[in-house]
Protein backbone atom coordinates (compact mmCIF):
# COMPACT_ATOMS: atom_id res chain seq x y z
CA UNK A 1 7.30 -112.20 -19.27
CA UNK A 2 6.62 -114.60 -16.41
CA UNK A 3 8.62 -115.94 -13.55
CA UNK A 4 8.66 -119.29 -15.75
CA UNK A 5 10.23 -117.85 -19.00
CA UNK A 6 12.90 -115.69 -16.71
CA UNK A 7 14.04 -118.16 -14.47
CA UNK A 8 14.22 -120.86 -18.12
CA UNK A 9 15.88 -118.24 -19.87
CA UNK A 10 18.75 -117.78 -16.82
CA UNK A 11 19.59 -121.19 -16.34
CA UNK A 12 20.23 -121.53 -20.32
CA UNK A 13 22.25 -118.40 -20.49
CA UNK A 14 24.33 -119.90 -17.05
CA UNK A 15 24.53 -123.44 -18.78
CA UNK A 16 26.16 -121.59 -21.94
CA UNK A 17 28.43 -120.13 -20.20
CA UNK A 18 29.51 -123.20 -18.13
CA UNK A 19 30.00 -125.13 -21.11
CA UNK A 20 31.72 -122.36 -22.95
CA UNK A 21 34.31 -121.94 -20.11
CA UNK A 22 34.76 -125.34 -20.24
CA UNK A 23 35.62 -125.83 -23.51
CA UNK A 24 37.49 -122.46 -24.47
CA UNK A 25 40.66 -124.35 -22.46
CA UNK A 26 40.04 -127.70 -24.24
CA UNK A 27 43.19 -127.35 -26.97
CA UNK A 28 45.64 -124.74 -25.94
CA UNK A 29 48.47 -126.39 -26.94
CA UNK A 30 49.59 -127.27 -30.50
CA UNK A 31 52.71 -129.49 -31.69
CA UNK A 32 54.18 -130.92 -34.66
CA UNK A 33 55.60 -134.23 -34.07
CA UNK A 34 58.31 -136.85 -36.48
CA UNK A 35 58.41 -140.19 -35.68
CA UNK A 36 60.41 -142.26 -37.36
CA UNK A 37 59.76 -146.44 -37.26
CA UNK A 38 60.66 -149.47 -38.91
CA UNK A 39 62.84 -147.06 -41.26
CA UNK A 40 59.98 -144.61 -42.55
CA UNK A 41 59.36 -141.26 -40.93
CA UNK A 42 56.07 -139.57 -40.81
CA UNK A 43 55.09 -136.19 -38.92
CA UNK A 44 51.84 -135.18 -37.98
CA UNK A 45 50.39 -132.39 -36.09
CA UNK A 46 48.27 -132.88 -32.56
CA UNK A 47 46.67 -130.57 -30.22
CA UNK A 48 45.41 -130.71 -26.40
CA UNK A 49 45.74 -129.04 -23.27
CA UNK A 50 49.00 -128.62 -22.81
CA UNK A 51 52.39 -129.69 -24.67
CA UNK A 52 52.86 -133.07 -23.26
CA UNK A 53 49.07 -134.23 -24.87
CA UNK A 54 49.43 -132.66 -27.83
CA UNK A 55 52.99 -134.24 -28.51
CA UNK A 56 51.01 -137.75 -27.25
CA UNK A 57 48.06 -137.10 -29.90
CA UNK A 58 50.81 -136.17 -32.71
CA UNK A 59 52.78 -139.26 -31.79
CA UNK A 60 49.36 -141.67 -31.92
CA UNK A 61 48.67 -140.28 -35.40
CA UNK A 62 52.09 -140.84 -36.90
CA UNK A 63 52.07 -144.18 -35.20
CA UNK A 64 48.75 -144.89 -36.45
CA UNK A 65 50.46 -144.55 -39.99
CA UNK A 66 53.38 -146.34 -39.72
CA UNK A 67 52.64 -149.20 -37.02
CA UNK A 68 50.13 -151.81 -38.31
CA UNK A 69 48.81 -154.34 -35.68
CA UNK A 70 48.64 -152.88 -31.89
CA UNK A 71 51.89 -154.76 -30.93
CA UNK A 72 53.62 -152.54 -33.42
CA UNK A 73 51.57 -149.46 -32.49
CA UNK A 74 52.60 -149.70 -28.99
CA UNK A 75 56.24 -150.18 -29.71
CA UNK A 76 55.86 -147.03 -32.07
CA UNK A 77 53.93 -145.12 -29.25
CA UNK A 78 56.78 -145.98 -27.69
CA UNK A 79 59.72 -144.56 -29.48
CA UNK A 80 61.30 -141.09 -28.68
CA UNK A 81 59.84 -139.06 -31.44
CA UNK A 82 62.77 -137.44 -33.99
CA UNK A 83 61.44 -134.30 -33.71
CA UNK A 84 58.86 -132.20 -32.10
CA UNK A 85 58.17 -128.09 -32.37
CA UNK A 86 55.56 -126.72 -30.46
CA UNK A 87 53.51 -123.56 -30.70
């Protein structure tokens, strides 16, 4: 095998790892979220790197649900969720 094909074959391995390492971390933390607006509830589950993102993702997709128009999703976004239970 020549110098080529070694030092090629390194520098994938070591950029496999990198990006491996970097994504093994991406969602560690997992939470169910209830958000309740204009009188309906809906929960939904959300995930990211720690508890506070994952409750934020949750909250955007129950908001997404029940908020139509981005005044009313950012009011939603905005309301203390019912409930939330994290893993």
């Amino acid at each position: 095998m020549s110098k080529t094909a070694i030092v090629s074959l390194l520098f994938t391995v070591a950029v496999a790892v990198l990006m491996w390492s970097a994504l093994r971390g991406v969602n560690t933390a997992t939470c169910e979220v209830c958000v309740t607006y204009n009188g309906q509830t809906v929960c939904r589950t959300g995930q990211g790197r720690d508890r506070e993102a994952a409750i934020r993702k949750a909250q955007e997709a129950a908001c997404a649900v029940l908020a139509t128009g981005r005044d009313q999703n950012i009011q939603c976004t905005s309301v203390e969720p019912t409930s939330v239970a994290c893993e």
